[in-house]
Protein backbone atom coordinates (compact mmCIF):
# COMPACT_ATOMS: atom_id res chain seq x y z
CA UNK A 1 16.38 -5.17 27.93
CA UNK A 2 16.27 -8.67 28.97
CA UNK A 3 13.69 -10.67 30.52
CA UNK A 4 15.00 -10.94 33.65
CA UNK A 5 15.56 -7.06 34.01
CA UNK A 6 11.97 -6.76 33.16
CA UNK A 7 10.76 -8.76 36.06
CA UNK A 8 12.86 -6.75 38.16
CA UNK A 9 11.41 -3.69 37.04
CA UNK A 10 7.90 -5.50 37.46
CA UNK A 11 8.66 -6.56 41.20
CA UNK A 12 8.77 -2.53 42.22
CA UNK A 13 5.08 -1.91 40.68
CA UNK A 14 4.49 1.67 40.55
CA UNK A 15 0.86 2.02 41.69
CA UNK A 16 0.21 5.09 41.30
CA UNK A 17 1.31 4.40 37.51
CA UNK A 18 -0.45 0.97 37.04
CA UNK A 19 -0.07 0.36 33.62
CA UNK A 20 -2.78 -1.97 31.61
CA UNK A 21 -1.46 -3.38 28.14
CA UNK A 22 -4.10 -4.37 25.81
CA UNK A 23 -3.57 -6.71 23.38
CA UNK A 24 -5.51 -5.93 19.45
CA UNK A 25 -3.20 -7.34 16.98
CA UNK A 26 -4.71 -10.69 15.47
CA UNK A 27 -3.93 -14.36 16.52
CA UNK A 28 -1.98 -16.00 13.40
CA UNK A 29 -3.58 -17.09 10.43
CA UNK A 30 -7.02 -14.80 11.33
CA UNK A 31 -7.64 -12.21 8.78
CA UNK A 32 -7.33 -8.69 9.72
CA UNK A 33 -9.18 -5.78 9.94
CA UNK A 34 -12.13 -7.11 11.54
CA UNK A 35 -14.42 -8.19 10.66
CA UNK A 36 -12.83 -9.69 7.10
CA UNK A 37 -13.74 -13.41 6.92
CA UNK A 38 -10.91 -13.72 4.02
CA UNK A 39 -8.94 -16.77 4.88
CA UNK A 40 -7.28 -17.47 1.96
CA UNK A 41 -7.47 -21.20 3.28
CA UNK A 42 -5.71 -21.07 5.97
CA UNK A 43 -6.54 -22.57 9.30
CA UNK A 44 -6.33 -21.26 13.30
CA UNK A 45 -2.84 -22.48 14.51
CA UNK A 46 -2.67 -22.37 18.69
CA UNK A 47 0.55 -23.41 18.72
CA UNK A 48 2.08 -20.53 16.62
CA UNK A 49 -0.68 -17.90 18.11
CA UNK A 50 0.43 -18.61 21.55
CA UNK A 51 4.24 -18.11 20.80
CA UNK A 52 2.69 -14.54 19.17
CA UNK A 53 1.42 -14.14 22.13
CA UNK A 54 4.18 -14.59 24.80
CA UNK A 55 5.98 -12.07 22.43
CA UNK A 56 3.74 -9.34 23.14
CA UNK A 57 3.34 -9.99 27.07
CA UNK A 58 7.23 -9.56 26.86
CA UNK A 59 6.71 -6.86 24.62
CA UNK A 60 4.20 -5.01 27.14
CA UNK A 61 6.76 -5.85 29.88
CA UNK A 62 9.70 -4.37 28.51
CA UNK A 63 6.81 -1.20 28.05
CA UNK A 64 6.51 -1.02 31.55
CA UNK A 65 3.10 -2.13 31.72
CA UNK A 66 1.88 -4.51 34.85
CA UNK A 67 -1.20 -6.13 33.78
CA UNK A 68 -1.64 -7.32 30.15
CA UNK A 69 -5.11 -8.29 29.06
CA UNK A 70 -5.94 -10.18 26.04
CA UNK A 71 -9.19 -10.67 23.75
CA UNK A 72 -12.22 -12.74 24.23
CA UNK A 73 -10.60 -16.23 22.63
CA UNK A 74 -7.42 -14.84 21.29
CA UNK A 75 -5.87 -18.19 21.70
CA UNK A 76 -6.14 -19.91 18.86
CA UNK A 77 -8.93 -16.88 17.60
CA UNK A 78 -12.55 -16.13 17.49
CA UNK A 79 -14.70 -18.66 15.00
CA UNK A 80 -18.20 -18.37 13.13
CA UNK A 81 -19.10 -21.27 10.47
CA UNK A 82 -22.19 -22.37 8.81
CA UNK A 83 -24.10 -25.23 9.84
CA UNK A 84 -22.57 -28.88 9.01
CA UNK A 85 -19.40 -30.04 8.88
CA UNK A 86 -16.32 -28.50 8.06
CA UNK A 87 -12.21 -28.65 7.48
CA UNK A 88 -12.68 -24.83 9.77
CA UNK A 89 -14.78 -26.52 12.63
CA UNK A 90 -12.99 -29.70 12.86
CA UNK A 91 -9.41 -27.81 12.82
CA UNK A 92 -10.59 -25.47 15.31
CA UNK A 93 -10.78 -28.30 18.10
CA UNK A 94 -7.61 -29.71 17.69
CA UNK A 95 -6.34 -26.03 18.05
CA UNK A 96 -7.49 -25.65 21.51
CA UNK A 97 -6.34 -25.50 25.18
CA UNK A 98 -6.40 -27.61 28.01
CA UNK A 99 -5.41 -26.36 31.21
CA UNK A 100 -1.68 -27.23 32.07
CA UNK A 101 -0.98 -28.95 28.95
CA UNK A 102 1.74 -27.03 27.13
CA UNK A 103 0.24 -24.27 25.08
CA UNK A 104 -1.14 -23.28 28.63
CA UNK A 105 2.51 -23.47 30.75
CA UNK A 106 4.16 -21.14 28.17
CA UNK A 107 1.47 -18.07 28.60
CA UNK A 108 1.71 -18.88 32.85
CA UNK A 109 5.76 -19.05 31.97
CA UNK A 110 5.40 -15.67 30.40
CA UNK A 111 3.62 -14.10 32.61
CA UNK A 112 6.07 -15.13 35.59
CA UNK A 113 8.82 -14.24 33.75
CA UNK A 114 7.45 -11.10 32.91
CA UNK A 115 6.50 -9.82 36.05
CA UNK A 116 3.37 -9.39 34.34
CA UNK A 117 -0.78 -9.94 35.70
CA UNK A 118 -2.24 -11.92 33.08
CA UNK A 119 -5.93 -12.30 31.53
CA UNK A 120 -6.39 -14.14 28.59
CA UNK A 121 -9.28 -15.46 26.51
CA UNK A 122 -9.20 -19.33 25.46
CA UNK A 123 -11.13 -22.12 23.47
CA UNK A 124 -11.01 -24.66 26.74
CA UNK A 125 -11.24 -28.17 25.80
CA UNK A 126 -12.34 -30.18 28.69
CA UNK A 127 -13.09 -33.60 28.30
CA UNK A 128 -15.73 -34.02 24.97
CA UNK A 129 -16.35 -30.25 25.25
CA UNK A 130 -14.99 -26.58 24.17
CA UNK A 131 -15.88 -23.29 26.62
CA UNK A 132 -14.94 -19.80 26.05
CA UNK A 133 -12.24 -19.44 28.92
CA UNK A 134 -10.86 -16.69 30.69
CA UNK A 135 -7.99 -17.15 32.52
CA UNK A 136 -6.17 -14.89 35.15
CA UNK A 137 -2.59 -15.34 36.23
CA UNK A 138 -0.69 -12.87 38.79
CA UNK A 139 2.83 -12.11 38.01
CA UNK A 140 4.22 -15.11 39.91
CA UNK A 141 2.50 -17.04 37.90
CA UNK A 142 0.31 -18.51 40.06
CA UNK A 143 -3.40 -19.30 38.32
CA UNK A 144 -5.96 -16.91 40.42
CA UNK A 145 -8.44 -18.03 37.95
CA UNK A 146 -9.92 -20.03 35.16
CA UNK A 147 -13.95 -19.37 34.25
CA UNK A 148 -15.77 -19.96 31.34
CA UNK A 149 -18.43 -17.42 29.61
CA UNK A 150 -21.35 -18.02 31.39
CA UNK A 151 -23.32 -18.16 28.77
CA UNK A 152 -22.01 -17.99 24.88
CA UNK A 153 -24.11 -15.74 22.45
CA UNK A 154 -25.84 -16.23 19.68
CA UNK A 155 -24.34 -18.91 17.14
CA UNK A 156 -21.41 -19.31 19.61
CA UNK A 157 -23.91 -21.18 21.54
CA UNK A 158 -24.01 -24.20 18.31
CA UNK A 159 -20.02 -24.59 19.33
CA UNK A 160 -19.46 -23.69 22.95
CA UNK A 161 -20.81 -24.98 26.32
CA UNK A 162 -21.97 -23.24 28.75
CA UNK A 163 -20.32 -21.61 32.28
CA UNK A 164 -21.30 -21.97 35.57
CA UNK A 165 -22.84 -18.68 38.09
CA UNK A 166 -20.23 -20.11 40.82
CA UNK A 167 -17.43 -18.20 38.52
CA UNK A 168 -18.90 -14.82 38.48
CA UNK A 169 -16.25 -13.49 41.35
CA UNK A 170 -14.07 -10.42 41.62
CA UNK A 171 -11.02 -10.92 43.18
CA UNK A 172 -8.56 -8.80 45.79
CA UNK A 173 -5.45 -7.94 44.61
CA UNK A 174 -1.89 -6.03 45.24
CA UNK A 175 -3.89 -3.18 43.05
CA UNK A 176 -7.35 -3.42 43.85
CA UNK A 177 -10.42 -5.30 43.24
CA UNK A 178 -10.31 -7.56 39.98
CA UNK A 179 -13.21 -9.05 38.37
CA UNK A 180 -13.65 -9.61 34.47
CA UNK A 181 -16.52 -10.84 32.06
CA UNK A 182 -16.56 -11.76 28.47
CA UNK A 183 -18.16 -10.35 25.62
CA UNK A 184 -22.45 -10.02 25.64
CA UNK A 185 -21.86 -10.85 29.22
CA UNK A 186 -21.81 -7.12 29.80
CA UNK A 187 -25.59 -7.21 28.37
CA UNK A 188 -27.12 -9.52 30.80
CA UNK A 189 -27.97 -8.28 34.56
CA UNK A 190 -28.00 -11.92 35.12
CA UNK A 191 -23.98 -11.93 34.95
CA UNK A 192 -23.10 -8.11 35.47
CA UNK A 193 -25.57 -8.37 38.89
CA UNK A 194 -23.49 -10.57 40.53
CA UNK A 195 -20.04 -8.82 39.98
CA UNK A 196 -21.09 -5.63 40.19
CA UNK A 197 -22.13 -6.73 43.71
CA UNK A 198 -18.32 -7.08 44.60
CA UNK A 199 -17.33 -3.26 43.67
CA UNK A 200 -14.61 -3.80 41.48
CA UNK A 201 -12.14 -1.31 41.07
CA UNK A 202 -10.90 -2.40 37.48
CA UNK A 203 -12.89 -4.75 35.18
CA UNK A 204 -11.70 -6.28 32.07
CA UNK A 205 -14.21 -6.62 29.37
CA UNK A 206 -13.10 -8.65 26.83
CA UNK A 207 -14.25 -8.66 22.79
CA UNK A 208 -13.11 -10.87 20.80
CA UNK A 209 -12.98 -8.03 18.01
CA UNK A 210 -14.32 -4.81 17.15
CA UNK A 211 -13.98 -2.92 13.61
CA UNK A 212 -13.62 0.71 12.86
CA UNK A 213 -16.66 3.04 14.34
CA UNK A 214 -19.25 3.34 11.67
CA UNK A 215 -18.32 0.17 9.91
CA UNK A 216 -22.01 -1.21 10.06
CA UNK A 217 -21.72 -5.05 11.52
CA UNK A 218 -24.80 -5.12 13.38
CA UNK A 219 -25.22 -5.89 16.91
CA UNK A 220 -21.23 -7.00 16.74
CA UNK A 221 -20.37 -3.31 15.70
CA UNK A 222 -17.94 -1.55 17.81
CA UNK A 223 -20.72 1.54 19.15
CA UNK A 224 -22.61 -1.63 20.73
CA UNK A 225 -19.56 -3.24 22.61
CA UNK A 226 -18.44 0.23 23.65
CA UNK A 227 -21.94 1.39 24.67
CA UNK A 228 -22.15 -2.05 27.19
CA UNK A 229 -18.30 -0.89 28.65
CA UNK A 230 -19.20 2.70 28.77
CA UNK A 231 -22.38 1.71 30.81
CA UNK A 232 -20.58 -1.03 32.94
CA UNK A 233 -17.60 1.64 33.72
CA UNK A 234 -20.64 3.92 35.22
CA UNK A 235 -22.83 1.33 37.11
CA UNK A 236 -19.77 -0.29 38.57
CA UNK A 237 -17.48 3.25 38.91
CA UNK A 238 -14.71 0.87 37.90
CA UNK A 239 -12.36 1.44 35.39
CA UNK A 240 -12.97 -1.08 32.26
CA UNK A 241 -10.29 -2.25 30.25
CA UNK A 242 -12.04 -3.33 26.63
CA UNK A 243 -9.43 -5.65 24.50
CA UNK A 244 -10.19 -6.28 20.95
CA UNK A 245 -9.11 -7.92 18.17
CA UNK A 246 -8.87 -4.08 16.40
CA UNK A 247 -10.67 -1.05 18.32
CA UNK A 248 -9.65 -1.15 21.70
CA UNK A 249 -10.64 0.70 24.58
CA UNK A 250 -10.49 2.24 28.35
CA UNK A 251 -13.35 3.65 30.28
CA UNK A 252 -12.83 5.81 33.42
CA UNK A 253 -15.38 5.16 36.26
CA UNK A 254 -17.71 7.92 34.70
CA UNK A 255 -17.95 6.62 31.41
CA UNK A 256 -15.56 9.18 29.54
CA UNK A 257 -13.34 7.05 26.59
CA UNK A 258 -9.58 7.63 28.21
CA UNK A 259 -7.61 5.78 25.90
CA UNK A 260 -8.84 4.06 22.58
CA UNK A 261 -7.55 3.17 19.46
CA UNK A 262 -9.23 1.95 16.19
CA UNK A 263 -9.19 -1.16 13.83
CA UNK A 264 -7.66 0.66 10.70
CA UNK A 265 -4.64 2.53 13.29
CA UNK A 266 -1.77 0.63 12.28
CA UNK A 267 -1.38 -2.64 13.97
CA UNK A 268 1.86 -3.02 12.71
CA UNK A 269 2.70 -0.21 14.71
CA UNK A 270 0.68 -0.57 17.57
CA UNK A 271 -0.52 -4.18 18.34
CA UNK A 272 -1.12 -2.77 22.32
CA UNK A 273 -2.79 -0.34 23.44
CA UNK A 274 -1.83 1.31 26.79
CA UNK A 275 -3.21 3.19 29.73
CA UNK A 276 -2.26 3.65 33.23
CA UNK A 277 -4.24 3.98 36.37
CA UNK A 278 -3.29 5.38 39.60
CA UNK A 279 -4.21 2.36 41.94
CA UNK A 280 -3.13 3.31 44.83
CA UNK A 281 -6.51 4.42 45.85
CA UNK A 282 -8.11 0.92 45.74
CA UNK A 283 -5.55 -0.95 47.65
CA UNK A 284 -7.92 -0.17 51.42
CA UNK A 285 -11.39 -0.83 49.18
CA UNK A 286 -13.67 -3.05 51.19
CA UNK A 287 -17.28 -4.77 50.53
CA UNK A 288 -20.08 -2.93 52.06
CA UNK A 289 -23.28 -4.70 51.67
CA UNK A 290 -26.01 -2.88 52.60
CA UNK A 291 -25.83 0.36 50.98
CA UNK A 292 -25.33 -0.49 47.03
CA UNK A 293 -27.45 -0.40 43.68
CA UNK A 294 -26.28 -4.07 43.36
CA UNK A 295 -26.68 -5.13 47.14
CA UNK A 296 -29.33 -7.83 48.15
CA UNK A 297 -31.48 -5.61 49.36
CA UNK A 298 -31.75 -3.81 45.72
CA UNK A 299 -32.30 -7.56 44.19
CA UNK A 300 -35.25 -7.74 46.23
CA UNK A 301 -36.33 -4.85 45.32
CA UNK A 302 -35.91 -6.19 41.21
CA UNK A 303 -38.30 -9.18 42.48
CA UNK A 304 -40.48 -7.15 43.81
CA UNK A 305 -40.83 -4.68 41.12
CA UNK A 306 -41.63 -7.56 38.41
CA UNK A 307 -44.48 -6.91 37.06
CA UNK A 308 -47.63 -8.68 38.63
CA UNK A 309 -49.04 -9.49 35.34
CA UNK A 310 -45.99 -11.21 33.73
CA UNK A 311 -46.74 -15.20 34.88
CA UNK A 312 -44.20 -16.53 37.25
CA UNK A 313 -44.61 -19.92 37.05
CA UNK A 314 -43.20 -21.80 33.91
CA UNK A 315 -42.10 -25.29 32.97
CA UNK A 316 -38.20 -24.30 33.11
CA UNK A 317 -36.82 -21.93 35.64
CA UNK A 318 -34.88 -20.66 33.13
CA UNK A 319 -32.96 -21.10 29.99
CA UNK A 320 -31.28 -24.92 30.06
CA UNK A 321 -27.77 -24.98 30.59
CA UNK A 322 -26.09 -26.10 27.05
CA UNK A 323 -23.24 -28.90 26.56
CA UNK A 324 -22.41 -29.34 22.99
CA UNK A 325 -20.60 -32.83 22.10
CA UNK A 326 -17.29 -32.50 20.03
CA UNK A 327 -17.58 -35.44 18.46
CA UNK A 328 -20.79 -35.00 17.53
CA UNK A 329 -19.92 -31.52 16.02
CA UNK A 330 -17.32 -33.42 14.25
CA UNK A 331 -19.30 -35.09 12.76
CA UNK A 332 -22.81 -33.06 12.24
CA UNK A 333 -21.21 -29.53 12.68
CA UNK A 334 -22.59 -27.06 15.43
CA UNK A 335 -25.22 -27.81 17.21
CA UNK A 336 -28.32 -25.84 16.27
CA UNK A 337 -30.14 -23.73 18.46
CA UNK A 338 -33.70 -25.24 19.26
């Protein structure tokens, strides 16, 4: 089938069969399973990850699906070093995107050409920084759009800067309400407050991996990621859509696991996982305010309910938002946390 028949097919969108394609093979050059950190040497390459990629948005096309969703900085792939300088760290910049520079026209190309929505996770260079971006594309190609994890977690916060609360939005489209978060993001009532507030009918929660349940990696194993789905699937009664860099997910609006598929399943075989959705149900949805867990009233109530004890006044409002220098993490390495 050829591209352009696949963009034909994708301009009659079935919505009561609204398929989601989610990407869990591994950008080039990162080891797989997760969570191997076996490189053999080898470096992230954006250039060759991102023609990997448009491959499997065609590849989800010509699958029928309508919406292809990949994980948490898939493009070039997800990065952890060790304090100080290294050949890894300093690679890694050059390997990133800027918005509308090539790398970045060939996944919007792909996506129009397609027929395809697209949501994709991104080291964003801008200016002497790196961010986690998320972008969103619709299947003209058109950017709907670009946000950056609000705030990264844990030693991602030595590398990448910090979002802003201005891109926590959900947005209306052909198939219902849109919104989509990254990672720990789903931990935080500070960032699942906001978009829960704008009743989503599908949310994509993106990992940037996940191994095998049972394979014991912590906080990073994949019971904890699908726990903080599961719970945002019930709160919200939205569908969640979890890509992963190996296990890889869908949660119906009361928590039950409809589709998943684990890191050691063939990826060979299956570098997508699919599920479809009948979305035909959320194209009338509308905002009510007044009458929701996650309306203003109820964050009223949250202030009120603080505890009385628990001082309120404090020298910072609240954590300080973090810019890390990439030329200073050239040539220091990450920034430590303080």
């Amino acid at each position: 089938m050829s591209l352009q028949s696949a963009h034909a097919i994708k301009e009659q969108t079935d919505l009561g069969n609204f398929t989601v394609a989610l990407v869990r093979a591994s950008p080039v050059n990162v080891p797989y399973p997760p969570p191997s950190n076996n490189w053999y040497g080898q470096m992230h390459d954006i250039n060759a990850t991102v023609d990997f990629g448009v491959k499997l948005i065609q590849r989800a096309a010509l699958s029928g699906a309508d919406f292809v969703a990949f994980p948490e900085l898939w493009f070039p792939g997800y990065i952890d070093v060790n304090p100080g300088p290294s050949k890894l760290l300093d690679n890694y910049f050059s390997q990133t995107i800027t918005v509308n520079d090539n790398n970045w026209k060939k996944l919007v190309s792909a996506a129009r050409q397609n027929g395809v929505w697209l949501e994709f996770g991104f080291a964003q260079h801008i200016n002497d920084h790196v961010y986690m971006g998320q972008g969103l594309v619709n299947s003209d190609g058109n950017i709907v759009q670009v946000r950056q994890k609000l705030r990264p977690s844990g030693n991602e916060r030595t590398i990448f800067s910090d979002g802003t609360i201005d891109q926590l939005l959900v947005h209306k489209t052909p198939f219902g309400r849109l919104g989509m978060l990254e990672c720990w993001e789903h931990m935080h009532p500070t960032m699942t407050f906001a978009v829960h507030a704008q009743l989503e009918n599908i949310h994509i929660a993106a990992f940037p991996w996940a191994p095998d349940l049972d394979v014991d990696t912590g906080v990073t194993r994949s019971e904890v990621s699908i726990a903080a789905a599961r719970l945002y699937a019930v709160v919200g009664s939205s569908y969640v859509f979890m890509p992963a860099v190996g296990t890889a997910a869908v949660f119906a609006p009361n928590g039950t696991t409809v589709a998943s598929i684990q890191a050691s399943d063939c990826v060979d075989d299956t570098p997508i996982l699919y599920h479809s959705i009948n979305a035909t149900v959320f194209v009338s949805s509308n905002l009510t305010y007044d009458t929701t867990e996650y309306s203003w009233a109820a964050l009223q109530q949250v202030n009120d309910a603080y505890p009385s004890y628990i001082p309120k006044d404090v020298n910072n409002s609240f954590i300080g938002h973090r810019q890390n220098s990439i030329s200073e993490m050239r040539r220091v390495g990450p920034i430590m946390l303080s």
